[in-house]
N, C-alpha and C. Protein backbone atom coordinates (compact mmCIF):
# COMPACT_ATOMS: atom_id res chain seq x y z
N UNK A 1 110.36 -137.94 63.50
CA UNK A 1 109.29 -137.94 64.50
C UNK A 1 109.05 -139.37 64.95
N UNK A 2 109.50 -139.89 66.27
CA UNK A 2 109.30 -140.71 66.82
C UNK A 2 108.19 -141.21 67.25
N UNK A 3 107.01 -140.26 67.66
CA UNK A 3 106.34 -140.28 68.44
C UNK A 3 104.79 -139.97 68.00
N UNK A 4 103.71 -140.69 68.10
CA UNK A 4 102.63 -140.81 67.13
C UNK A 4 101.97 -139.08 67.53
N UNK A 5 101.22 -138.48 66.66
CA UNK A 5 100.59 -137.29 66.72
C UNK A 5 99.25 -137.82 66.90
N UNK A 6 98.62 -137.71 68.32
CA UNK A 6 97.25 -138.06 68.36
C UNK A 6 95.89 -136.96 68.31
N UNK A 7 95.11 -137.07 67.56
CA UNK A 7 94.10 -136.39 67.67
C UNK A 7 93.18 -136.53 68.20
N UNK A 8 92.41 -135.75 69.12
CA UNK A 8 91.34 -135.99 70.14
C UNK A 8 90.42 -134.79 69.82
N UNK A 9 89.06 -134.96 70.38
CA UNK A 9 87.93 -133.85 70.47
C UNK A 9 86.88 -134.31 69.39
N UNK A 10 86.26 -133.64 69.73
CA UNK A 10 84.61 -133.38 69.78
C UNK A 10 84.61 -133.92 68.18
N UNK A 11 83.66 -134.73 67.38
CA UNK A 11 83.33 -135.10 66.18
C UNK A 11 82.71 -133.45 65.75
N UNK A 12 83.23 -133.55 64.52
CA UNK A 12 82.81 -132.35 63.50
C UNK A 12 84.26 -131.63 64.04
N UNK A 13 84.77 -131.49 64.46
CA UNK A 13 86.43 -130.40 64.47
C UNK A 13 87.08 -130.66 63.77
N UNK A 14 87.45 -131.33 62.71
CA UNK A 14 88.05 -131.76 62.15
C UNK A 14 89.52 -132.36 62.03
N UNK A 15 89.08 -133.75 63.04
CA UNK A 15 90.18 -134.56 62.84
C UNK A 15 90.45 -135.14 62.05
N UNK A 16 89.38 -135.52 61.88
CA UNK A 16 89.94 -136.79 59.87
C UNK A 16 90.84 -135.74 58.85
N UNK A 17 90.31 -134.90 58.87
CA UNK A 17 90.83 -133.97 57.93
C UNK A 17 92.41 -133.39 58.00
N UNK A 18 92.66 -133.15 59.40
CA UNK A 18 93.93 -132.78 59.80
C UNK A 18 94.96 -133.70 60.02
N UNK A 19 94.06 -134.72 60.34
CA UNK A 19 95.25 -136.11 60.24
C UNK A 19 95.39 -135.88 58.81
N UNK A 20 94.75 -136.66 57.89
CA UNK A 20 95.13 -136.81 56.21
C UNK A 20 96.07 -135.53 56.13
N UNK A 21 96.10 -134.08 56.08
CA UNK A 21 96.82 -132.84 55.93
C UNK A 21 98.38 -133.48 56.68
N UNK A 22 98.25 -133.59 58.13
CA UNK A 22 99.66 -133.44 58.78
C UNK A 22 100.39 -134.86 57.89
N UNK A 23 99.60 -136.02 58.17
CA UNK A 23 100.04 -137.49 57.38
C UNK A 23 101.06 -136.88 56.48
N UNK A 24 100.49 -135.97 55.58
CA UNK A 24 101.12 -135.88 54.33
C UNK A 24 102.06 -134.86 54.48
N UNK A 25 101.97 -133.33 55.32
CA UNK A 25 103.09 -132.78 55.43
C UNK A 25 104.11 -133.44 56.10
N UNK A 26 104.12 -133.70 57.10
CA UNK A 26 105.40 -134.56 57.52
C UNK A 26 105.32 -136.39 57.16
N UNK A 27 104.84 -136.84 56.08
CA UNK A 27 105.22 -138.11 55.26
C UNK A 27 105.38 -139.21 56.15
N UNK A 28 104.32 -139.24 57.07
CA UNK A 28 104.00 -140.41 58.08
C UNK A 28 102.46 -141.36 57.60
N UNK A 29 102.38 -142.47 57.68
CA UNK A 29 101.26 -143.10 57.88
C UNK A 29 100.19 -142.33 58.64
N UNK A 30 98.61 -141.96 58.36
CA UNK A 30 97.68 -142.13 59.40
C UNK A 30 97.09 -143.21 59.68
N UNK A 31 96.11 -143.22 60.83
CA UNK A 31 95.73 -144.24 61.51
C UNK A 31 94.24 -143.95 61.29
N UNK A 32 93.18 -144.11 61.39
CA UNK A 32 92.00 -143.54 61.76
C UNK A 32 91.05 -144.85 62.75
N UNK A 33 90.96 -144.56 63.56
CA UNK A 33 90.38 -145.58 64.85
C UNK A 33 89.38 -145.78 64.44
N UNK A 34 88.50 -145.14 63.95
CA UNK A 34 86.78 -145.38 63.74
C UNK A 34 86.84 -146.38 62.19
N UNK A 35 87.51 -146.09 61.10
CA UNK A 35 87.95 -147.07 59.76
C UNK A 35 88.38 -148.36 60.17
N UNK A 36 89.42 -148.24 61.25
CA UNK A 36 89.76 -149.47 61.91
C UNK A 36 88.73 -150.63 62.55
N UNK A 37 87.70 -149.99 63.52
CA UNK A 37 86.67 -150.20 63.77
C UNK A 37 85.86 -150.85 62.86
N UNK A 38 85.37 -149.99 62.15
CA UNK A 38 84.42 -150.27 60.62
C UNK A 38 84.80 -151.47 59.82
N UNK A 39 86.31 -151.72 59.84
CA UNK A 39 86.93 -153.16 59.05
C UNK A 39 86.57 -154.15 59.75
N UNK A 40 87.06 -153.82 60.88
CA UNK A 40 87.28 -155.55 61.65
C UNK A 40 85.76 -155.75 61.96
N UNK A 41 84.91 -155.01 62.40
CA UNK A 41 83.45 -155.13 62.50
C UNK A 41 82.66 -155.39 60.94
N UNK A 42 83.04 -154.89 60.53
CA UNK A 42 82.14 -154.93 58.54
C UNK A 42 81.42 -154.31 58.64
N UNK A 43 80.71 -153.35 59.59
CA UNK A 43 79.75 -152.35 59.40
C UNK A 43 79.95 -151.08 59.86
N UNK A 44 79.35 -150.45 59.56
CA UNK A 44 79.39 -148.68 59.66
C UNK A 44 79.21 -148.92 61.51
N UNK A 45 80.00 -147.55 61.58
CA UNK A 45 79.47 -147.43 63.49
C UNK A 45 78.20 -146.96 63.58
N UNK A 46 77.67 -146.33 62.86
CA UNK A 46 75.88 -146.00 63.12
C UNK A 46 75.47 -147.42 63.18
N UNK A 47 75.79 -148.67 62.65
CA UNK A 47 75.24 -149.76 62.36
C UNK A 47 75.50 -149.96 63.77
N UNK A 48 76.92 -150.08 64.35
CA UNK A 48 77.49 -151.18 65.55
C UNK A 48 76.44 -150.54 66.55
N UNK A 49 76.29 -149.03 66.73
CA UNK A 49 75.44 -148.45 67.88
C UNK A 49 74.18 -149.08 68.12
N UNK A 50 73.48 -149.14 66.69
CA UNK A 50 72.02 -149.55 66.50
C UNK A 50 72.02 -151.12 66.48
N UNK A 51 72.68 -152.12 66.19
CA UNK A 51 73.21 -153.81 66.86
C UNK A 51 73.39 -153.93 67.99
N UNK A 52 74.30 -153.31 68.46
CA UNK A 52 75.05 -153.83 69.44
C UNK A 52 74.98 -153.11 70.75
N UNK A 53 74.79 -151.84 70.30
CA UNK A 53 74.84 -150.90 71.65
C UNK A 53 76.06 -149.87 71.94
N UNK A 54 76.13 -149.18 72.49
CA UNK A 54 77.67 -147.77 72.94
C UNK A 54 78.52 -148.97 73.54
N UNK A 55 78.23 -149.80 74.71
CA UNK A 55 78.45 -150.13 75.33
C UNK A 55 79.84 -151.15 74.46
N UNK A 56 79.21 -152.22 73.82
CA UNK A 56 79.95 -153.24 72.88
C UNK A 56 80.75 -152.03 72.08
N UNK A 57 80.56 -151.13 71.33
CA UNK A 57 81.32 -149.95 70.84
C UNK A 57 82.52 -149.64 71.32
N UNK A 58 82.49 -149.40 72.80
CA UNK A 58 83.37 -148.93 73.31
C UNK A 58 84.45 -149.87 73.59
N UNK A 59 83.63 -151.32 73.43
CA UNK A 59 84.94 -152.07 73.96
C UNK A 59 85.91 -152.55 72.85
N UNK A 60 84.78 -152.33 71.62
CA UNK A 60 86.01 -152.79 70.34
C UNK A 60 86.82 -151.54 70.68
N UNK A 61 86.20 -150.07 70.48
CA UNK A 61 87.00 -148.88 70.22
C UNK A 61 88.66 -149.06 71.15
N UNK A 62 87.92 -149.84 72.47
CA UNK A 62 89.64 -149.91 73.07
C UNK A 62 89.99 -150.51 72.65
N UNK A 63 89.79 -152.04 72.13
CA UNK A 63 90.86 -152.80 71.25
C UNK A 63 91.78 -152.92 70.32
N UNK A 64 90.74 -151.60 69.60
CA UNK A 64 91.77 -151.30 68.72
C UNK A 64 92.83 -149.61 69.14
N UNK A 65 92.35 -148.86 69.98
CA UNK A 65 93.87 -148.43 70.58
C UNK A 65 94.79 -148.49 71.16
N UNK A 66 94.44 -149.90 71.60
CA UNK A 66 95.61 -150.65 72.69
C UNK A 66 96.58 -151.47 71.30
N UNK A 67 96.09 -151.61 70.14
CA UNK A 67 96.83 -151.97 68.69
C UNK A 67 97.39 -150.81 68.50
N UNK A 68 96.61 -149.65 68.33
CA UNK A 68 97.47 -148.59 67.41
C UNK A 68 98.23 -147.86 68.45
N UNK A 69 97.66 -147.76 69.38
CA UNK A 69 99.19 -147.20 70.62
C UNK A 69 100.41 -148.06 70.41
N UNK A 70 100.63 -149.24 69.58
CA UNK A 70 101.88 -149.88 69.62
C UNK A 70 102.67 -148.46 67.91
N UNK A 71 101.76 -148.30 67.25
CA UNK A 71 102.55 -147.30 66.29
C UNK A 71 103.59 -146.52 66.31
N UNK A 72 104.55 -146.42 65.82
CA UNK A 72 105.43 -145.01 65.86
C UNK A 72 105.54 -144.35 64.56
N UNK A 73 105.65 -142.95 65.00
CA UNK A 73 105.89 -142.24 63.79
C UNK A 73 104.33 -142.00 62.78
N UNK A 74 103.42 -141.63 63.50
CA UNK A 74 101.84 -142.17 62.81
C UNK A 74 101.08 -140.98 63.39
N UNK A 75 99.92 -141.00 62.23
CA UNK A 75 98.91 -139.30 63.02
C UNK A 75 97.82 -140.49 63.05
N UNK A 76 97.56 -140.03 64.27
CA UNK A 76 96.13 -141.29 65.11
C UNK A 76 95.08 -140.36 64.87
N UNK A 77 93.76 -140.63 63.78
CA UNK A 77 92.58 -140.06 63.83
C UNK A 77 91.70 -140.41 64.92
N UNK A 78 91.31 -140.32 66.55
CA UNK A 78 90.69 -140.53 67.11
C UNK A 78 89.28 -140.32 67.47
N UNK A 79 87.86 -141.00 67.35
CA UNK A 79 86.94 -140.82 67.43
C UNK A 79 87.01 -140.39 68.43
N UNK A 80 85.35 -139.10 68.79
CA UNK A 80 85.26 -138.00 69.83
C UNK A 80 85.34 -138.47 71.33
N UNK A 81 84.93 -140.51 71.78
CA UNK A 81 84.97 -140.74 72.85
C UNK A 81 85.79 -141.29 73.11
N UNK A 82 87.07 -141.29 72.38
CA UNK A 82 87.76 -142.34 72.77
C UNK A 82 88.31 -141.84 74.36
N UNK A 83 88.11 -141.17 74.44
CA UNK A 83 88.90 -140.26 75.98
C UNK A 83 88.08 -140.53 76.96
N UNK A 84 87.01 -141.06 76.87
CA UNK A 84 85.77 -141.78 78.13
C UNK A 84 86.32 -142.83 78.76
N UNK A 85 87.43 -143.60 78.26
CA UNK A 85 88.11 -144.50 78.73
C UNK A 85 89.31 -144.36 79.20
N UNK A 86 89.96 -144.26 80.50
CA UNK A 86 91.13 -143.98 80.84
C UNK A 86 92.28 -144.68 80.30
N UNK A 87 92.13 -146.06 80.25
CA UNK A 87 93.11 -146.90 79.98
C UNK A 87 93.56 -146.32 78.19
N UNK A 88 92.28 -146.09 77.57
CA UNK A 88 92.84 -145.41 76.16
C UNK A 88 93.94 -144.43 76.47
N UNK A 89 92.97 -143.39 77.28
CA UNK A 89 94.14 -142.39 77.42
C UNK A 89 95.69 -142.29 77.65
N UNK A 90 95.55 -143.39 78.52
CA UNK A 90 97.20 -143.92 78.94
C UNK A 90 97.93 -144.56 77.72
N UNK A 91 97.34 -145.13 77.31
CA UNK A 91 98.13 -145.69 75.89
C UNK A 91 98.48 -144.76 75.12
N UNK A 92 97.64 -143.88 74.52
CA UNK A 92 97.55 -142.98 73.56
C UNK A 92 98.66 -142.34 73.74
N UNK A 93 98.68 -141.74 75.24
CA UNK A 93 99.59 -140.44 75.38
C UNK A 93 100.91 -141.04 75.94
N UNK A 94 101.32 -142.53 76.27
CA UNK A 94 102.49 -143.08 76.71
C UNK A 94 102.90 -143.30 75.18
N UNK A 95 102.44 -143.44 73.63
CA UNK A 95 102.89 -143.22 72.96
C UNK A 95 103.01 -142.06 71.36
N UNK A 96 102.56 -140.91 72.04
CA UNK A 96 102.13 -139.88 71.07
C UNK A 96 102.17 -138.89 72.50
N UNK A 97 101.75 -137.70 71.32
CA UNK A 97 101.68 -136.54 71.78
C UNK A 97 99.99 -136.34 71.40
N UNK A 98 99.15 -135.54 72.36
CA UNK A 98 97.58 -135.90 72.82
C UNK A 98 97.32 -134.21 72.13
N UNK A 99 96.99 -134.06 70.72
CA UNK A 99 96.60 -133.19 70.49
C UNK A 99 94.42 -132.88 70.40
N UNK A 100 93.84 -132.06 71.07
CA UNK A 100 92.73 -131.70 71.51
C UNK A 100 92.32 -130.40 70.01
N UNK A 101 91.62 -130.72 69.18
CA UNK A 101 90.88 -129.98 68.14
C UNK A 101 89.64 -129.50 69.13
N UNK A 102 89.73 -128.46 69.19
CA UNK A 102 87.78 -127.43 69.48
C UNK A 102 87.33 -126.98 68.73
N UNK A 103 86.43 -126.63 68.89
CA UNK A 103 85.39 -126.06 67.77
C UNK A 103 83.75 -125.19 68.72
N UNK A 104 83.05 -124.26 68.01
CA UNK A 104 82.34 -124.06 68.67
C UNK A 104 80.88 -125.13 68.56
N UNK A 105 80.08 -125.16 69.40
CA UNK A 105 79.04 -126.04 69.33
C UNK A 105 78.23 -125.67 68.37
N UNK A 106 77.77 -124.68 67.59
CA UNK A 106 77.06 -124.41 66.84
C UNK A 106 77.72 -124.84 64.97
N UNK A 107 79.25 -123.92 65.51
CA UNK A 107 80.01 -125.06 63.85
C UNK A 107 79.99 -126.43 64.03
N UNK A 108 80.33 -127.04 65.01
CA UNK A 108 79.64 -128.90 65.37
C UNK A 108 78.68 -129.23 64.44
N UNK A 109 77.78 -128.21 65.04
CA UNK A 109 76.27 -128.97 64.35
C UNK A 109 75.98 -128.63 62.85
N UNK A 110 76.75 -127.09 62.55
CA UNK A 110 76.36 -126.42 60.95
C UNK A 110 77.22 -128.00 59.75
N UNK A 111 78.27 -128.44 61.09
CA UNK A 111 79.46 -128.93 59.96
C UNK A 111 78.99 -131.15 59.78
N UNK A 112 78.06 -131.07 60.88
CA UNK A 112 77.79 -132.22 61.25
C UNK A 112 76.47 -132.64 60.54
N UNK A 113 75.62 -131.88 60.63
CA UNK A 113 73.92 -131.39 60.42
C UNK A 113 73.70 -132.62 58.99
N UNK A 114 74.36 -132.68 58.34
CA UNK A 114 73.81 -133.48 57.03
C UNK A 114 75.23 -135.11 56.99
N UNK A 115 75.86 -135.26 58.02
CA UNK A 115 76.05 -136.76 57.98
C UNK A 115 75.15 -137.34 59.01
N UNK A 116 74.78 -138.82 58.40
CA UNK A 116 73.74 -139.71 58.76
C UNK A 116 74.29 -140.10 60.05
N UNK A 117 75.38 -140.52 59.83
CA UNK A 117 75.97 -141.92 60.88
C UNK A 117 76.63 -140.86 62.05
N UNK A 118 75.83 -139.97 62.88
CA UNK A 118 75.84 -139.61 63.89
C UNK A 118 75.41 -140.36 65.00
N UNK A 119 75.15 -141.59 65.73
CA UNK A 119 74.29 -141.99 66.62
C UNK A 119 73.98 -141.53 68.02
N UNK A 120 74.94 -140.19 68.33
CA UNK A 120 74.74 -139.69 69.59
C UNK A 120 74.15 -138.58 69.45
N UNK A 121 73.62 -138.22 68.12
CA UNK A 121 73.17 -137.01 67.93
C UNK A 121 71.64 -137.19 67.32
N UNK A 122 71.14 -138.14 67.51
CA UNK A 122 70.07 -138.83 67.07
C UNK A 122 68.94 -138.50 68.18
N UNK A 123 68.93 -137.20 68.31
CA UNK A 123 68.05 -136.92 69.45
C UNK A 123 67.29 -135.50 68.54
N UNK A 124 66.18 -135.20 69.48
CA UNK A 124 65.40 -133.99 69.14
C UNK A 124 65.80 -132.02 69.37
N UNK A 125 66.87 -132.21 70.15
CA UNK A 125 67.76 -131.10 69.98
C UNK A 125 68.92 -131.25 70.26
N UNK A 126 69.99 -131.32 68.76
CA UNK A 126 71.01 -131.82 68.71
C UNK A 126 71.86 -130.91 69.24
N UNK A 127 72.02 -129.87 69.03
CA UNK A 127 72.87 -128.30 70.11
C UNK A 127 73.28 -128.63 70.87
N UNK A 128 71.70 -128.94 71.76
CA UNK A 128 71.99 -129.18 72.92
C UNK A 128 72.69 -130.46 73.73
N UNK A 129 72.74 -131.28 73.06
CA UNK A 129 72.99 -132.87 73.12
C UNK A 129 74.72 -132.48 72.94
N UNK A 130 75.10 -131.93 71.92
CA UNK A 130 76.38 -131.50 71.86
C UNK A 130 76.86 -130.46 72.93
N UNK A 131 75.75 -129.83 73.39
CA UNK A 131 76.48 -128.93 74.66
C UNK A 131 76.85 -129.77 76.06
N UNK A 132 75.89 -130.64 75.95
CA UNK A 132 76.35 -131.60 76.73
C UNK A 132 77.17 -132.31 77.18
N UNK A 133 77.37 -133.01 75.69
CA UNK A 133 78.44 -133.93 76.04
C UNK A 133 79.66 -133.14 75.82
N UNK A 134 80.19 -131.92 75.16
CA UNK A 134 80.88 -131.29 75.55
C UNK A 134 81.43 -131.15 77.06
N UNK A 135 80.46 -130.73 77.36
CA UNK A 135 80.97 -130.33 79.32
C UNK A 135 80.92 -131.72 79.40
N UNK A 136 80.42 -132.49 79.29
CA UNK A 136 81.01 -134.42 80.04
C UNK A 136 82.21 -134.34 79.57
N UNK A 137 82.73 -134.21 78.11
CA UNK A 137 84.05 -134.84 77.83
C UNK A 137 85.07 -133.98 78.28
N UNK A 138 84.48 -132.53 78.33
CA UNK A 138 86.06 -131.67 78.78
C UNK A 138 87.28 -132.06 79.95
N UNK A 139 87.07 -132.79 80.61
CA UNK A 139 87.97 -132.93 81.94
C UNK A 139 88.78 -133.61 81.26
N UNK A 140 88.45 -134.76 80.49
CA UNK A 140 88.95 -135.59 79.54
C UNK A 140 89.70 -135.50 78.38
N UNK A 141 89.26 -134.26 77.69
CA UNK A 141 90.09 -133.73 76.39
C UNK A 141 91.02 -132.52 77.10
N UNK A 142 91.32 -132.14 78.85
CA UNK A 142 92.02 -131.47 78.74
C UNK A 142 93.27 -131.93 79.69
N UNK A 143 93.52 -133.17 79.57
CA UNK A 143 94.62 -133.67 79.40
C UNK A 143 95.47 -133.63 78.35
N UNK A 144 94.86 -133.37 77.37
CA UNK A 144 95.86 -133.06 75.85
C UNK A 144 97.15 -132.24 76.19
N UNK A 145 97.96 -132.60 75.31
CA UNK A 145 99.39 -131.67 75.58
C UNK A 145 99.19 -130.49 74.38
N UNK A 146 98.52 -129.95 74.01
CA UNK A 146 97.99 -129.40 72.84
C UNK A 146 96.68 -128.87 72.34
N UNK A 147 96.31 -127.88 72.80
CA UNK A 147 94.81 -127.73 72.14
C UNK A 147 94.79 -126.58 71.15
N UNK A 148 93.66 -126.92 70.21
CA UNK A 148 93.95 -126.35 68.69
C UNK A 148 92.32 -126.28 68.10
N UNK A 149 92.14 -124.82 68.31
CA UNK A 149 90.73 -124.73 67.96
C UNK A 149 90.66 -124.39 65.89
N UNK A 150 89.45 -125.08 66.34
CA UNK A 150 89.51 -125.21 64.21
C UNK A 150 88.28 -124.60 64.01
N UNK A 151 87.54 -123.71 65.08
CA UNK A 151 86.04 -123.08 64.55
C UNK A 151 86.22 -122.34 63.16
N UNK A 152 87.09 -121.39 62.88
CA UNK A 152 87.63 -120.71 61.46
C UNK A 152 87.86 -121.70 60.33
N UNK A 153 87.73 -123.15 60.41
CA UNK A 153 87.41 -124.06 59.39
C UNK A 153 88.80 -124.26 58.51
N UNK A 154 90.09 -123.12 58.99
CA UNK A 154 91.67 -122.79 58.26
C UNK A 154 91.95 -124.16 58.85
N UNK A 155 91.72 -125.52 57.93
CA UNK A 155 92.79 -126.40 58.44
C UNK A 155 94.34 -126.86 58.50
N UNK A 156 94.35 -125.85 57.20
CA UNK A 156 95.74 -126.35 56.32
C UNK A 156 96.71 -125.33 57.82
N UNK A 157 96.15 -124.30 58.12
CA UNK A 157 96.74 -123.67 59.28
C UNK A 157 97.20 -123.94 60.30
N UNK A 158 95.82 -124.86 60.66
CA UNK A 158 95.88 -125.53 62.18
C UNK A 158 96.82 -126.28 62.13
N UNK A 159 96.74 -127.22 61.01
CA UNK A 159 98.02 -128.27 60.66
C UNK A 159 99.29 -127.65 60.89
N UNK A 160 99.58 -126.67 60.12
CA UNK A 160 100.64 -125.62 60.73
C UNK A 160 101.15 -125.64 61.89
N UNK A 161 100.17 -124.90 62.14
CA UNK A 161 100.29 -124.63 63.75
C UNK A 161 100.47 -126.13 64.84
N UNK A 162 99.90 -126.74 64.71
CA UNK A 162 100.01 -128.19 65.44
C UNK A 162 101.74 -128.29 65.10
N UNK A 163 102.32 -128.52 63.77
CA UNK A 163 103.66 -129.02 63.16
C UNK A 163 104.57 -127.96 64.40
N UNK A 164 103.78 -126.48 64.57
CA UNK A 164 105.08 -125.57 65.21
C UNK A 164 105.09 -125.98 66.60
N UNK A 165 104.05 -126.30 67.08
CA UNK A 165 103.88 -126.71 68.80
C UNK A 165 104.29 -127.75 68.93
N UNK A 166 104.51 -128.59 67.74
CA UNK A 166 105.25 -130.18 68.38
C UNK A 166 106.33 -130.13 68.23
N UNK A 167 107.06 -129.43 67.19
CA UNK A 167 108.44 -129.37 67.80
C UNK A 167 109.04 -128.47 68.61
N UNK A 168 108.02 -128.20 69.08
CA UNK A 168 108.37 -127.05 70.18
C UNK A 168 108.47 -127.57 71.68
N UNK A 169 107.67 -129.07 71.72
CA UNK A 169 107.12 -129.47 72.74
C UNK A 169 108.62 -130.43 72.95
């Protein structure tokens, strides 16, 4: 496999999870963009939001995929916005294949509901905040060459299933 396996969509679908799974069935390095983030910054991203702002966020977040778009052979854990930025997108998918995890909005929130370091969900009805930015990001996550809903929580499956569509692709 030449070609990096990228993961995209909505926080709580479980990308961290399916990266670490595929990483290890097919015996590639993962990447995880938001850990990457977290190093070179020294603080948690709930921290960078509440310092610095979305804004400063977003611009490390491209810095470091314009680094890991140089990868080959790698499963890219991508945080839920990285797709707000076009120029990400172009990198990402000029070197990987742009796989899109869904989920329904209500498993979002059942699966999300008790981590802290949410900062976009830091509002008084979180559902809805997620229904939201859902419909903002969709135009965006459906550029993916791949979409792979994980509401049934079967990751070891999805992983599966992702492994049969990429070499299919």
């Amino acid at each position: 496999m030449k070609k990096n396996l990228v993961l995209i969509g909505f926080m709580g679908t479980g990308k961290s999870s399916i990266a670490r799974i595929l990483s290890r069935k097919l015996g590639v390095p993962m990447v995880s963009i938001d850990d990457l983030i977290e190093n070179r910054e020294g603080k948690k991203i709930a921290e960078i939001f509440k310092d610095s702002g979305e804004s400063y966020f977003r611009s490390v977040e491209s810095q470091v995929v314009r680094d890991v778009a140089n990868h080959e052979s790698a499963v890219i854990d991508c945080g839920g916005g990285v797709v707000l930025n076009p120029q990400n997108m172009l990198a990402l998918k000029k070197s990987g294949v742009l796989i899109h995890l869904t989920c329904g909005p209500e498993e979002i929130l059942r699966r999300i509901k008790l981590q802290p370091q949410r900062p976009l969900l830091d509002v008084a009805d979180p559902l809805a905040k997620i229904n939201e930015l859902l419909q903002e990001r969709q135009p965006y996550y459906s550029q993916a060459d791949i979409s792979m809903d994980t509401t049934d929580g079967a990751l070891e499956k999805a992983a599966e299933e992702i492994i049969k569509k990429v070499r299919h692709e």
